[in-house]
N, C-alpha and C. Protein backbone atom coordinates (compact mmCIF):
# COMPACT_ATOMS: atom_id res chain seq x y z
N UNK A 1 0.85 -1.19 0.00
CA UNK A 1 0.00 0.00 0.00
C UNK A 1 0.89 1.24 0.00
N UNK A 2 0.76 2.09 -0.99
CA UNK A 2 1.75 3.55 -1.04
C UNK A 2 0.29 4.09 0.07
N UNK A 3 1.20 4.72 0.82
CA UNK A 3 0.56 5.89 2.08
C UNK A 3 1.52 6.51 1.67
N UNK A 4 1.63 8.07 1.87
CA UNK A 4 2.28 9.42 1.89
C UNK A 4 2.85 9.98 2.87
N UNK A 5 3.56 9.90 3.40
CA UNK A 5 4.36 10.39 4.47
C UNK A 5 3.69 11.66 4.79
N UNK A 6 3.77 11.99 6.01
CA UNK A 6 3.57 13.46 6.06
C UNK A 6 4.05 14.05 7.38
N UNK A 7 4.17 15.00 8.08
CA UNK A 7 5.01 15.05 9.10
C UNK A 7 4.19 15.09 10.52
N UNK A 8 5.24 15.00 11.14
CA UNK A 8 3.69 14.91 12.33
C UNK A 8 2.81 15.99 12.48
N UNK A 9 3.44 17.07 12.51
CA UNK A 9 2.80 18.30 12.63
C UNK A 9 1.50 18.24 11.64
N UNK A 10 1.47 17.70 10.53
CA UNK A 10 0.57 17.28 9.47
C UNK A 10 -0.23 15.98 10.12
N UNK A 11 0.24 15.58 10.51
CA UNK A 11 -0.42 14.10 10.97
C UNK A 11 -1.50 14.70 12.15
N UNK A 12 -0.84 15.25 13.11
CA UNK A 12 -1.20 15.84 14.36
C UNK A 12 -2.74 16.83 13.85
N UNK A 13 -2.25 17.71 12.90
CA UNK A 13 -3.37 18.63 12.32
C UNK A 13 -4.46 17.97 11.61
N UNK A 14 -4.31 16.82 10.96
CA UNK A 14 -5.37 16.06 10.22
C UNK A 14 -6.11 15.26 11.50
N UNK A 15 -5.82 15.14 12.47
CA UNK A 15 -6.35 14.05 13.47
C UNK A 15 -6.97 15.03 14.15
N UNK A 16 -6.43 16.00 14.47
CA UNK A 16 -7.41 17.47 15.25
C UNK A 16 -8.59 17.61 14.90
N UNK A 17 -8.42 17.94 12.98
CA UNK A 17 -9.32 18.37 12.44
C UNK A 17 -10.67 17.53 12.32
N UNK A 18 -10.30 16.03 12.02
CA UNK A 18 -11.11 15.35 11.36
C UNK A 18 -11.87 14.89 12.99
N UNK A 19 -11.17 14.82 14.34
CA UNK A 19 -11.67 14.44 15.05
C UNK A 19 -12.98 15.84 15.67
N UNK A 20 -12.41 16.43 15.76
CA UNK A 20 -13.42 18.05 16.32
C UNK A 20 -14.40 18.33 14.92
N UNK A 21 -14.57 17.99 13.87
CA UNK A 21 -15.68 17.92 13.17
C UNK A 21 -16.18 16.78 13.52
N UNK A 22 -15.83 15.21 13.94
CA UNK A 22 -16.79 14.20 14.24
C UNK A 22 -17.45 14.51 15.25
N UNK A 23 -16.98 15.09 16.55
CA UNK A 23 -17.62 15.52 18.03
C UNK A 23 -18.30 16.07 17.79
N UNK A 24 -17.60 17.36 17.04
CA UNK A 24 -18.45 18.69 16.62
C UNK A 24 -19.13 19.42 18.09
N UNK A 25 -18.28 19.75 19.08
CA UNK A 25 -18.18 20.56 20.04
C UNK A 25 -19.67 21.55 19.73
N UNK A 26 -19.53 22.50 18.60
CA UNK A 26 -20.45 23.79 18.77
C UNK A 26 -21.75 23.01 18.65
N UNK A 27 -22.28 21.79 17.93
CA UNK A 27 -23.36 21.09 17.88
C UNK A 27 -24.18 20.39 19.65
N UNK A 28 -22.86 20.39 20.36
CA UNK A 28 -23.34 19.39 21.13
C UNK A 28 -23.69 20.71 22.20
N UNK A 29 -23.35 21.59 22.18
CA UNK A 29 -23.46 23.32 23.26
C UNK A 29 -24.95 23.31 23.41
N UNK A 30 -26.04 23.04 22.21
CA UNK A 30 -27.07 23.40 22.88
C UNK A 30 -27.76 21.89 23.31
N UNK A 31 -27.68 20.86 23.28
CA UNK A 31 -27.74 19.93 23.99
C UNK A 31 -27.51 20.30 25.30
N UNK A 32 -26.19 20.49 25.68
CA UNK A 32 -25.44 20.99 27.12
C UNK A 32 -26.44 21.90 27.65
N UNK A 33 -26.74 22.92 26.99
CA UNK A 33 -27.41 23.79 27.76
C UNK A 33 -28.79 23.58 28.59
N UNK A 34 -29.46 22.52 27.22
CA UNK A 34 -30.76 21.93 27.41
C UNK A 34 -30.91 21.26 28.89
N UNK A 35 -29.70 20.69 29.20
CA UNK A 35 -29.69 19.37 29.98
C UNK A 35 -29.40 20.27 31.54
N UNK A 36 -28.36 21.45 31.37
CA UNK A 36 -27.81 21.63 32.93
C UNK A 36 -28.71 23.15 33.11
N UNK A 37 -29.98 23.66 32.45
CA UNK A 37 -30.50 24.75 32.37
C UNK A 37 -31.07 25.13 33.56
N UNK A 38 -30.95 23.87 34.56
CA UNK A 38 -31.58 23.92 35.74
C UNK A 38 -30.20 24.13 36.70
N UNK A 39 -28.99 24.37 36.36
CA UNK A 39 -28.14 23.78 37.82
C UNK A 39 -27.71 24.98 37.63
N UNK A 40 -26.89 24.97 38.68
CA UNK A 40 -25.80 26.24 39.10
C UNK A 40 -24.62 26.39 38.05
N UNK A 41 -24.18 27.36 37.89
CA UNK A 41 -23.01 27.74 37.32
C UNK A 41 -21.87 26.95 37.81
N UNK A 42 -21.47 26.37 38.92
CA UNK A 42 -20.24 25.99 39.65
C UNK A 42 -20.56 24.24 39.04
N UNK A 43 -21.97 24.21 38.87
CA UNK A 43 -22.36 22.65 38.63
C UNK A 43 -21.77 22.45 36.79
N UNK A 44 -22.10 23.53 36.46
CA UNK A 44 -22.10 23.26 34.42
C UNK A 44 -21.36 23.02 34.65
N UNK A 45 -20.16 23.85 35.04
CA UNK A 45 -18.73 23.99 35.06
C UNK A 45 -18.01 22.66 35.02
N UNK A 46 -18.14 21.98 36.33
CA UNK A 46 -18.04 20.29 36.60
C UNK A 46 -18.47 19.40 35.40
N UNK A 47 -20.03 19.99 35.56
CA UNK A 47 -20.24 18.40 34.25
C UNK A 47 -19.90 18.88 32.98
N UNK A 48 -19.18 20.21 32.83
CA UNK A 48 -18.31 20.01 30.91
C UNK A 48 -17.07 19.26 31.32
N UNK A 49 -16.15 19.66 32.70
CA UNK A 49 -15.12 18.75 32.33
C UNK A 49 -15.14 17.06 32.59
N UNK A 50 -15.94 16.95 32.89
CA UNK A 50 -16.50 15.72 33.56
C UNK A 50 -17.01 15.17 32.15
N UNK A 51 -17.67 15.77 31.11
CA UNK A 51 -18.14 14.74 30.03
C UNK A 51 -16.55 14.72 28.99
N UNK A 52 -16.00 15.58 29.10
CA UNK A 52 -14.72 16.06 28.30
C UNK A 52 -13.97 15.00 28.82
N UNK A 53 -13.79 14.96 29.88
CA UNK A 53 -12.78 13.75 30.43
C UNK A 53 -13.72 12.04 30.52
N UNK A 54 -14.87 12.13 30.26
CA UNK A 54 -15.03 10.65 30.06
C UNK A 54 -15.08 10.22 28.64
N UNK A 55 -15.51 11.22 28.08
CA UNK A 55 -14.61 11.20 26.94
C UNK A 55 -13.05 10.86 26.25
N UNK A 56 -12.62 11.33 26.74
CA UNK A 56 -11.03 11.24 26.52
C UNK A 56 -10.75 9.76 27.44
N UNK A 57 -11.73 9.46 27.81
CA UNK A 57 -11.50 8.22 28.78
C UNK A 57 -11.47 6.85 27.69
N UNK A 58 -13.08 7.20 26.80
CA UNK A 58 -13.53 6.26 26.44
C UNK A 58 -12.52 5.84 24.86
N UNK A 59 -12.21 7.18 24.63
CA UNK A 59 -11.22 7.18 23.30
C UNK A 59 -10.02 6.66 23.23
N UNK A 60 -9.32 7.16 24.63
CA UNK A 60 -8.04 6.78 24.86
C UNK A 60 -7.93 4.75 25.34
N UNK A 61 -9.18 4.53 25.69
CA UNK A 61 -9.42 2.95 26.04
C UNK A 61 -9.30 2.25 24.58
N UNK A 62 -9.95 3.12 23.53
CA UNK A 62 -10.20 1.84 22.42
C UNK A 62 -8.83 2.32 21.31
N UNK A 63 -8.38 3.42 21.62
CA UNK A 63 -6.92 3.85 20.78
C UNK A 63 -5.83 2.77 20.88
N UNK A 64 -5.91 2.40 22.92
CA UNK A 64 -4.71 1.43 23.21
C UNK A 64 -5.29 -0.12 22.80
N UNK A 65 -6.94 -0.22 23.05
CA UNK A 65 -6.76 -1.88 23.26
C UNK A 65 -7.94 -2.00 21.73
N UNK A 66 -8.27 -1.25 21.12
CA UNK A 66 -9.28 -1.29 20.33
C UNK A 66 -8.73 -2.59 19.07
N UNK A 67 -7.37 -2.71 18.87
CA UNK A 67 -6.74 -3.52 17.85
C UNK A 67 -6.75 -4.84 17.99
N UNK A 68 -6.59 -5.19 19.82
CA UNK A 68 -6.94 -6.04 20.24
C UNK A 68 -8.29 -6.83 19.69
N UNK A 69 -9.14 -5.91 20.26
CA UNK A 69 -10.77 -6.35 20.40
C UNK A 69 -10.59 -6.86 18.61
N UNK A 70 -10.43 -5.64 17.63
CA UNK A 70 -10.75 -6.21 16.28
C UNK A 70 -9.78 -7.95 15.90
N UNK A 71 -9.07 -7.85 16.75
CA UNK A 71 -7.85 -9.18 15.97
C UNK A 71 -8.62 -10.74 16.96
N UNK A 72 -9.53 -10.26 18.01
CA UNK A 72 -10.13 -11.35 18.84
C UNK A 72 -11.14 -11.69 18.08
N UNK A 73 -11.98 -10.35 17.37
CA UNK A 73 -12.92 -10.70 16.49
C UNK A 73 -12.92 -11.14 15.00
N UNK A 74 -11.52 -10.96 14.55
CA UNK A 74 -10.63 -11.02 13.41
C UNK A 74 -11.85 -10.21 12.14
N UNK A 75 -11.61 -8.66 12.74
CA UNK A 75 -11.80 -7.69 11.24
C UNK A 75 -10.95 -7.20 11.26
N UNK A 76 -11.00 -6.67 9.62
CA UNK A 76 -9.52 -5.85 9.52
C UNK A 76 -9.91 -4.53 10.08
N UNK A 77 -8.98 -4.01 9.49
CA UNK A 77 -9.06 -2.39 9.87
C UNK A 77 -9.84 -1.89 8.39
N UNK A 78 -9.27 -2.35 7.31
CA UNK A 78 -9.97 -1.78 6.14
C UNK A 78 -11.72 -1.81 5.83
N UNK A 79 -11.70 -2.85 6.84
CA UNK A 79 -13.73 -3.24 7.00
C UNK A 79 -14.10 -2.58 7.93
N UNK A 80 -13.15 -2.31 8.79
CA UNK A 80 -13.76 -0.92 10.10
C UNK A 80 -13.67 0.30 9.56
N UNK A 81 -12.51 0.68 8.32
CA UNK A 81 -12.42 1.54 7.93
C UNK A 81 -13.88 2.38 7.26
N UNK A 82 -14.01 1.19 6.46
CA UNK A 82 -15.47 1.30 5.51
C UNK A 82 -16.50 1.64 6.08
N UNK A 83 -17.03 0.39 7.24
CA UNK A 83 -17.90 0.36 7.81
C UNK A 83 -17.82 2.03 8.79
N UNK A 84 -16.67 2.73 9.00
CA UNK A 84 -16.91 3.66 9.82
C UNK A 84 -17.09 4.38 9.20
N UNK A 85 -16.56 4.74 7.34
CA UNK A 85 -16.98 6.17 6.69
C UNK A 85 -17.99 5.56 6.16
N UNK A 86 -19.39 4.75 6.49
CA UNK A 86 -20.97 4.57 5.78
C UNK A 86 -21.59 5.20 7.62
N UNK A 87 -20.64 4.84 8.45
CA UNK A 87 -21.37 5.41 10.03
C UNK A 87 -21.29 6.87 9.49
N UNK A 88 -20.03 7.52 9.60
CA UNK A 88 -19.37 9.19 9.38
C UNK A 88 -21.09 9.94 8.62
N UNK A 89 -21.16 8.85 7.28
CA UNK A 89 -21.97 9.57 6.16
C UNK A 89 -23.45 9.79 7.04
N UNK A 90 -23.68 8.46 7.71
CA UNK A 90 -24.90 8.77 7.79
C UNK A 90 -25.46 10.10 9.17
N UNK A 91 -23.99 10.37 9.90
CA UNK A 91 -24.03 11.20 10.94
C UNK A 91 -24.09 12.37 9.76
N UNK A 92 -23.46 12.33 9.16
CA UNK A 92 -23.49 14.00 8.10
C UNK A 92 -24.85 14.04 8.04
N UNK A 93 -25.59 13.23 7.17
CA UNK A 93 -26.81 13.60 6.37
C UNK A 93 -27.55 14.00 7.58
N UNK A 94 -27.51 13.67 8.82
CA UNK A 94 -28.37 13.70 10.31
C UNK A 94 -28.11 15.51 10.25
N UNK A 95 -26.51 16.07 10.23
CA UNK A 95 -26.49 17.10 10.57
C UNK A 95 -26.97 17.91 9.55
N UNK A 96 -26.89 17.66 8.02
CA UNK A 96 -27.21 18.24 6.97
C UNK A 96 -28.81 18.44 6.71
N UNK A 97 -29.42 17.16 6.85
CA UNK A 97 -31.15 17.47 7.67
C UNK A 97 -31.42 17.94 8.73
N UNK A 98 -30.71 18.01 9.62
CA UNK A 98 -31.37 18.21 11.02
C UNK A 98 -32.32 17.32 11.33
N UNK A 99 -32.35 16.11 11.31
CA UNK A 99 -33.22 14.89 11.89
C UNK A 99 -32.44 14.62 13.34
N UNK A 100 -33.73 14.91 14.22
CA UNK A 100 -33.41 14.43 15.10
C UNK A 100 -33.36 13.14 15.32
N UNK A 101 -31.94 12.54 16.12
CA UNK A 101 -31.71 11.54 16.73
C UNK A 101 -32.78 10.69 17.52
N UNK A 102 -33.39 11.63 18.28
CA UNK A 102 -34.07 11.25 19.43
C UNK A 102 -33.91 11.69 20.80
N UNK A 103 -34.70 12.11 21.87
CA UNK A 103 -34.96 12.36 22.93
C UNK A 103 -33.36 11.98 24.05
N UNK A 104 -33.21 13.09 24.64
CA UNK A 104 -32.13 12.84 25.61
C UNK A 104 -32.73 12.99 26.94
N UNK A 105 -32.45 11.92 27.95
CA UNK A 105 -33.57 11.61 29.09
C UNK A 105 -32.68 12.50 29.76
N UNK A 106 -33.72 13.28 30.76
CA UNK A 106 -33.32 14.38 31.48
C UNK A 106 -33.19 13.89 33.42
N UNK A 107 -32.82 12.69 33.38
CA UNK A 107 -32.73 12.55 34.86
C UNK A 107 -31.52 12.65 35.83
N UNK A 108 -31.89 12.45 36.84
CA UNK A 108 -30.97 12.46 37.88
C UNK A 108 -29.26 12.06 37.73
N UNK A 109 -29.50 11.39 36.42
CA UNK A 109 -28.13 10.54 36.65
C UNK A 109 -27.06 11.60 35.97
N UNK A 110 -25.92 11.22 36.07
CA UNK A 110 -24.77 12.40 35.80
C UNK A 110 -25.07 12.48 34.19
N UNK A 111 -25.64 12.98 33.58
CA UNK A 111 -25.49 13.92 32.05
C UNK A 111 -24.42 13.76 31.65
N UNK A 112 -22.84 13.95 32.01
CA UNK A 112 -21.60 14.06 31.87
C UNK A 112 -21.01 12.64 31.60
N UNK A 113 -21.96 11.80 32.06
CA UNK A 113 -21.40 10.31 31.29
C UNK A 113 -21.88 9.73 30.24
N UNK A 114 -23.21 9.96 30.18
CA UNK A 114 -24.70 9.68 29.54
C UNK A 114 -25.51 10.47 29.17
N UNK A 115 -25.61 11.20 28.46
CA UNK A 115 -24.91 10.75 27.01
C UNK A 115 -24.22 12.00 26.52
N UNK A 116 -23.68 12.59 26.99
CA UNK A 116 -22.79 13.77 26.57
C UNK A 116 -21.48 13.25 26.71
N UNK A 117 -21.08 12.33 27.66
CA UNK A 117 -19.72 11.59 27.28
C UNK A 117 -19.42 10.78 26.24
N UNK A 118 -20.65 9.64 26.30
CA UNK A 118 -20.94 9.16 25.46
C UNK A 118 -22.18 8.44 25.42
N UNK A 119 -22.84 9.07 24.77
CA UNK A 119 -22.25 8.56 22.74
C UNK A 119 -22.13 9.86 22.16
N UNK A 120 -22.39 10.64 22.70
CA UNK A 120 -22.68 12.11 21.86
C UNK A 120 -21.41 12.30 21.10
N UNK A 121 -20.49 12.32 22.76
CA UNK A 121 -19.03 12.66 22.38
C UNK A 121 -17.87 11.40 21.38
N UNK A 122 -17.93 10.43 22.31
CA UNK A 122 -17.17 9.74 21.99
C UNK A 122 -17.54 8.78 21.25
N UNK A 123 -19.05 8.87 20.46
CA UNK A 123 -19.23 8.15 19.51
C UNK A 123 -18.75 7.02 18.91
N UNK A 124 -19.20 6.18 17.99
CA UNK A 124 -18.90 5.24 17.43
C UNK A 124 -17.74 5.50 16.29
N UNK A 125 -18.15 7.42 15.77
CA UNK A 125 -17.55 7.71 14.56
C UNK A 125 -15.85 7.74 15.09
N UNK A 126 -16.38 8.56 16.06
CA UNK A 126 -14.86 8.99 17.04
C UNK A 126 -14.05 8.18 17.06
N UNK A 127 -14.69 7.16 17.72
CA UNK A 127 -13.89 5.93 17.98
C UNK A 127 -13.20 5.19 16.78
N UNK A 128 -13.77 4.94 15.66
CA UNK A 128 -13.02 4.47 14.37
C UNK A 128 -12.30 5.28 14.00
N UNK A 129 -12.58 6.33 14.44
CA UNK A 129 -11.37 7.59 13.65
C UNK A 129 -10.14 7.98 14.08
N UNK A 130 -10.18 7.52 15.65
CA UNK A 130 -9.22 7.38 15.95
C UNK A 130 -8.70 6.10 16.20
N UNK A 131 -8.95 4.97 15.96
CA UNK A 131 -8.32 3.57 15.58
C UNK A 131 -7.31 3.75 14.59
N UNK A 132 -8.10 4.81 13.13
CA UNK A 132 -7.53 4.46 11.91
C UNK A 132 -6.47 5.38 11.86
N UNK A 133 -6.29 6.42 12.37
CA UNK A 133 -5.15 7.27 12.89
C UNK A 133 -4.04 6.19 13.95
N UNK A 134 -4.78 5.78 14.86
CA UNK A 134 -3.38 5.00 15.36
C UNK A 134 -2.73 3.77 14.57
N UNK A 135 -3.43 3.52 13.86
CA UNK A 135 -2.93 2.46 12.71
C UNK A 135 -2.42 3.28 11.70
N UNK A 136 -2.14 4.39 11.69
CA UNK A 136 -0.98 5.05 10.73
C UNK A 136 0.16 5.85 11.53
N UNK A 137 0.38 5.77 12.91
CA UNK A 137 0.94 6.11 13.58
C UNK A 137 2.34 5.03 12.96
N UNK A 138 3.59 5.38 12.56
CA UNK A 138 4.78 4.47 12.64
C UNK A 138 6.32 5.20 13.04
N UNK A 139 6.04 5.90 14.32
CA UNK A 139 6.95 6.67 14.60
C UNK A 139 6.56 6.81 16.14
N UNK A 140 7.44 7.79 17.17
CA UNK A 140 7.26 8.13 17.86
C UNK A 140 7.02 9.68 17.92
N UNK A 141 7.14 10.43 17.04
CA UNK A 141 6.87 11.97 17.00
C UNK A 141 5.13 11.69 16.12
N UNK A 142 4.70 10.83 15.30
CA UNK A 142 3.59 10.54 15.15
C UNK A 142 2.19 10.49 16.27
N UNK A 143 3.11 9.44 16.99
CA UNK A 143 2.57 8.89 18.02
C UNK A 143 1.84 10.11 19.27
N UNK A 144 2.81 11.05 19.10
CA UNK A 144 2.98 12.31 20.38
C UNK A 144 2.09 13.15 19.80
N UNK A 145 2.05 13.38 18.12
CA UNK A 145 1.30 14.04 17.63
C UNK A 145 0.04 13.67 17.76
N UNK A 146 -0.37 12.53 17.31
CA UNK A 146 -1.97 12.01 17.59
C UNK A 146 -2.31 12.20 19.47
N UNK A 147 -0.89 12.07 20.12
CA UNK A 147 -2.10 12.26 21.73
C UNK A 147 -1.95 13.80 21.86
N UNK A 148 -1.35 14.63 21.27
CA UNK A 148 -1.38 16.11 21.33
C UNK A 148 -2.42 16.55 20.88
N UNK A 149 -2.91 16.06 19.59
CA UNK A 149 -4.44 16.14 18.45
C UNK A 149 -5.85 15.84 19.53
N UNK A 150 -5.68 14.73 20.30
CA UNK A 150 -6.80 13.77 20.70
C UNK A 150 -6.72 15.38 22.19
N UNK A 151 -5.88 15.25 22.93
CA UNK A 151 -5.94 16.66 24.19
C UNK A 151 -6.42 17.44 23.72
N UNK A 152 -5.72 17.91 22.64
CA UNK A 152 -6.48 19.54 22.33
C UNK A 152 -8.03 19.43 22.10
N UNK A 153 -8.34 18.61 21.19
CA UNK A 153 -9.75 18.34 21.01
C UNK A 153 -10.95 18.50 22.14
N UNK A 154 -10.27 17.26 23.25
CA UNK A 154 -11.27 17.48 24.50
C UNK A 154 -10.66 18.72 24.86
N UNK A 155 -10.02 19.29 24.88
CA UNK A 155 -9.54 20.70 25.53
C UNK A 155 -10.37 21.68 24.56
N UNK A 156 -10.89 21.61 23.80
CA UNK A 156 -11.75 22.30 23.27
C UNK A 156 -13.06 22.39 23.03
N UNK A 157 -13.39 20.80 23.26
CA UNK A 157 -14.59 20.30 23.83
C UNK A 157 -14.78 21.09 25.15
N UNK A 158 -14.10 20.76 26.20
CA UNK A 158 -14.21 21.58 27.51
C UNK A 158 -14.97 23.22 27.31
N UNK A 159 -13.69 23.34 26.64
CA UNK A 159 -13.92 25.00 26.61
C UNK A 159 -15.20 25.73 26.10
N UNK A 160 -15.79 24.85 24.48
CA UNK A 160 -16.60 24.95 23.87
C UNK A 160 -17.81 24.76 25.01
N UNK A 161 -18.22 24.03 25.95
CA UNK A 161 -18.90 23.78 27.04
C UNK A 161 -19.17 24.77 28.26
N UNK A 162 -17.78 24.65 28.76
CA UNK A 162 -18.01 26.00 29.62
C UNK A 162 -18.53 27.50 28.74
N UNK A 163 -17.95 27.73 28.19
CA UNK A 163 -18.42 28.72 27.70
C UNK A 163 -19.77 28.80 26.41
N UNK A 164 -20.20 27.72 26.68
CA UNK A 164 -21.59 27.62 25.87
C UNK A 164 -22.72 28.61 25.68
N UNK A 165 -22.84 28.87 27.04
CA UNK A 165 -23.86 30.70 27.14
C UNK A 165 -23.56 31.48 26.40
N UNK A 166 -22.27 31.86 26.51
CA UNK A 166 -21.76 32.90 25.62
C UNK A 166 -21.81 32.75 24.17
N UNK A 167 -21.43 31.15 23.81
CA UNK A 167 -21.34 31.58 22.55
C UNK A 167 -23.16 31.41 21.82
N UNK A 168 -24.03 30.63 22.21
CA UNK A 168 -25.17 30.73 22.12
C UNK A 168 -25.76 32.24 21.93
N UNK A 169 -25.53 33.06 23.09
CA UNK A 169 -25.74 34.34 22.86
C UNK A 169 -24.86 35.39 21.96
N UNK A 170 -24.61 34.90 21.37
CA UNK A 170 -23.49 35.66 20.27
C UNK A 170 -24.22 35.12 18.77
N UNK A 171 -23.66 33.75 18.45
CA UNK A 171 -24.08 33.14 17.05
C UNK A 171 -25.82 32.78 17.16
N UNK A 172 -26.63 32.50 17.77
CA UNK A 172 -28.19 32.62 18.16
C UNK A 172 -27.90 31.43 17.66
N UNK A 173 -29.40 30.81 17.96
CA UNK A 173 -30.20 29.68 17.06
C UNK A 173 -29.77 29.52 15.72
N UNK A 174 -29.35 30.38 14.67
CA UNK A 174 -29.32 30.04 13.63
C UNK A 174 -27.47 29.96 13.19
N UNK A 175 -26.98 30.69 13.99
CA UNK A 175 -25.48 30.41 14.10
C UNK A 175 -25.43 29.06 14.56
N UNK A 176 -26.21 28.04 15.08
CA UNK A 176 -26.10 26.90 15.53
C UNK A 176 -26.15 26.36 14.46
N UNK A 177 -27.21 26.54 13.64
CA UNK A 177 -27.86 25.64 12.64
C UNK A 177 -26.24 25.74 11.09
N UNK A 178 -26.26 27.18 10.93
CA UNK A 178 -24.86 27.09 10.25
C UNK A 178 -23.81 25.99 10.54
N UNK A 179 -23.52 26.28 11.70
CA UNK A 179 -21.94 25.38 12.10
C UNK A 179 -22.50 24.24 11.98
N UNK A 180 -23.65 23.50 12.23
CA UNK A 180 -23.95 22.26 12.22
C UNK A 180 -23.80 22.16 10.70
N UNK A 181 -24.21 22.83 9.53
CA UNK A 181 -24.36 22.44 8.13
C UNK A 181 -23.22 22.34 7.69
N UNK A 182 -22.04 23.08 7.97
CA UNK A 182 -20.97 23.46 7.94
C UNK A 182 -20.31 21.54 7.94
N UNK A 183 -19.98 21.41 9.69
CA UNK A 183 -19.49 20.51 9.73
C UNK A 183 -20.37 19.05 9.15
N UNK A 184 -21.76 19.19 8.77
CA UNK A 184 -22.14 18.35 8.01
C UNK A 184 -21.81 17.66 6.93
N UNK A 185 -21.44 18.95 6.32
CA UNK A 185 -20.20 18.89 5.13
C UNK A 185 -18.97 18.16 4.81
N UNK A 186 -18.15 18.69 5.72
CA UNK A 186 -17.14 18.02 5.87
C UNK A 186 -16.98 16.98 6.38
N UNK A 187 -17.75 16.46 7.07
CA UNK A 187 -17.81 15.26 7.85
C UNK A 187 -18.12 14.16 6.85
N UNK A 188 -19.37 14.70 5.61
CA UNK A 188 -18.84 13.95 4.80
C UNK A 188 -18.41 13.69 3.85
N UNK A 189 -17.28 14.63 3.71
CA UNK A 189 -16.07 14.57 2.40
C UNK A 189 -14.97 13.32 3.27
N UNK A 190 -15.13 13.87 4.49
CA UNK A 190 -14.40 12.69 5.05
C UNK A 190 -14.54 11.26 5.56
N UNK A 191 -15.96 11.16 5.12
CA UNK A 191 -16.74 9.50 4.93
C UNK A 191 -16.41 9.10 3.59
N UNK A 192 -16.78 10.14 2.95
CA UNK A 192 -16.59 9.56 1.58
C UNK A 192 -14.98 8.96 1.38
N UNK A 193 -13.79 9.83 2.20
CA UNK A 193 -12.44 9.49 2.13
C UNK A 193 -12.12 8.28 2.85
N UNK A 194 -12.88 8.28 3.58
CA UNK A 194 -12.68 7.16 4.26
C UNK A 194 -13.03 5.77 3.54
N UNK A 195 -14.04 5.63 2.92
CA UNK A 195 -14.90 4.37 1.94
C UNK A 195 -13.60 4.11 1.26
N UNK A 196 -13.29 5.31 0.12
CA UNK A 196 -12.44 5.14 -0.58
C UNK A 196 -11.18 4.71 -0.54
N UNK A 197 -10.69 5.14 0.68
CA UNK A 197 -9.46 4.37 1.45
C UNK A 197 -9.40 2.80 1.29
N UNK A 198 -10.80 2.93 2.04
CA UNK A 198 -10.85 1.25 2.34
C UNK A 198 -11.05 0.51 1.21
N UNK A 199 -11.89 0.96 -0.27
CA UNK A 199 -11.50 -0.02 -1.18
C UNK A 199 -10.37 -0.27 -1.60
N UNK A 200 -9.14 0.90 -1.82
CA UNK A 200 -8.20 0.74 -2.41
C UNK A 200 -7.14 -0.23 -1.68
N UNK A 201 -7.55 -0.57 -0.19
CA UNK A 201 -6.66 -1.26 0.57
C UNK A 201 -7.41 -3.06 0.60
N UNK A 202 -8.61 -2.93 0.31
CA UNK A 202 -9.36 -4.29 -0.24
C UNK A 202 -8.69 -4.21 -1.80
N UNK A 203 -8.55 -3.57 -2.50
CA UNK A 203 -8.22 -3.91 -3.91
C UNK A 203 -6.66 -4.47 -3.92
N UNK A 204 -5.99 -3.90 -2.94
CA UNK A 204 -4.61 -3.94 -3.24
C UNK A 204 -4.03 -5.23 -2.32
N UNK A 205 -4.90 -5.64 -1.38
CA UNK A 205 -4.95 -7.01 -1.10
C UNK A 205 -5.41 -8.62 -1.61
N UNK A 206 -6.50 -7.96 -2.54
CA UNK A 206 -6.56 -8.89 -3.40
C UNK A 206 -6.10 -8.93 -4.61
């Protein structure tokens, strides 16, 4: 398989990018708001870093052992590959319609794990996306780059959270609806890259 070298700093920036359009931070703000509209300020505060970090919990679990799980179940990566840019596509068209998902239960239990940690956050998409990034990791400045990419992300997740009021009251309702179409977009130029990946690595194996 020819892959393209690229440097980490490149590596690092493509894993940023492609991962903070799958989360999509500014999408998930009015969710957040919906859910903690009742608590204290000192409380939001807690449950953004609290979903940010079970997040980074759940990502960083299937980054180290996720290769495992696929080689116990014996798929490749090129069928996770696939199978994750037909998931990617169908999250686009969700953001590109605006179809709702479905109802987020508003109870007692911590919000910050369920479902704003995950699945919101750390998704299914997430999770393949960063598998297929650590399976192009073949270095150690690679390596530093993808956990520098994966921090900043929840570090921006965080931030994007705490400061959710604000930006709500700045871009309105329809500044929401933009950034969502926005990253709809791209999310799936990068399903579609992803499919395509994966045939050429089924073609070049058989």
């Amino acid at each position: 398989m020819n892959v393209v070298s690229v440097s980490a700093v490149t590596f690092a920036l493509q894993a940023f990018v492609t991962l903070f359009v799958i989360m999509d931070p500014p999408g998930v703000t009015p969710i957040f708001l919906g859910l903690v509209a009742d608590k204290t300020p000192k409380v939001r505060r807690r449950l953004a870093w609290q979903a940010a970090a079970v997040s980074l919990l759940v990502i960083t679990i299937f980054a180290l052992f996720g290769r495992f799980i696929l080689n116990y179940l014996n798929v490749s990566i090129a069928a996770l590959q696939g199978a994750g840019g037909l998931l990617l596509l169908l999250v686009s068209l969700e953001l590109l319609t605006d179809r709702d998902s479905g109802s987020i239960p508003k109870a007692d239990a911590n919000i910050a794990l369920v479902p704003l940690g995950t699945p919101l956050l750390a998704g299914p998409g997430a999770i393949v996306a960063t598998m297929i990034f650590v399976g192009r990791v073949h270095d150690t400045s690679h390596a530093l780059g993808l956990v520098v990419a994966v921090v900043a992300v929840h570090l921006a997740i965080a931030i994007a959270l705490l400061s959710s009021t604000t930006i709500l009251r700045v871009i309105r309702e329809a500044g929401v609806t933009l950034v969502a179409r926005i990253a709809g977009l791209l999310l799936a130029a990068i399903a579609v890259q992803m499919i395509v990946d994966s045939v050429k690595a089924f073609s070049t194996n058989w």
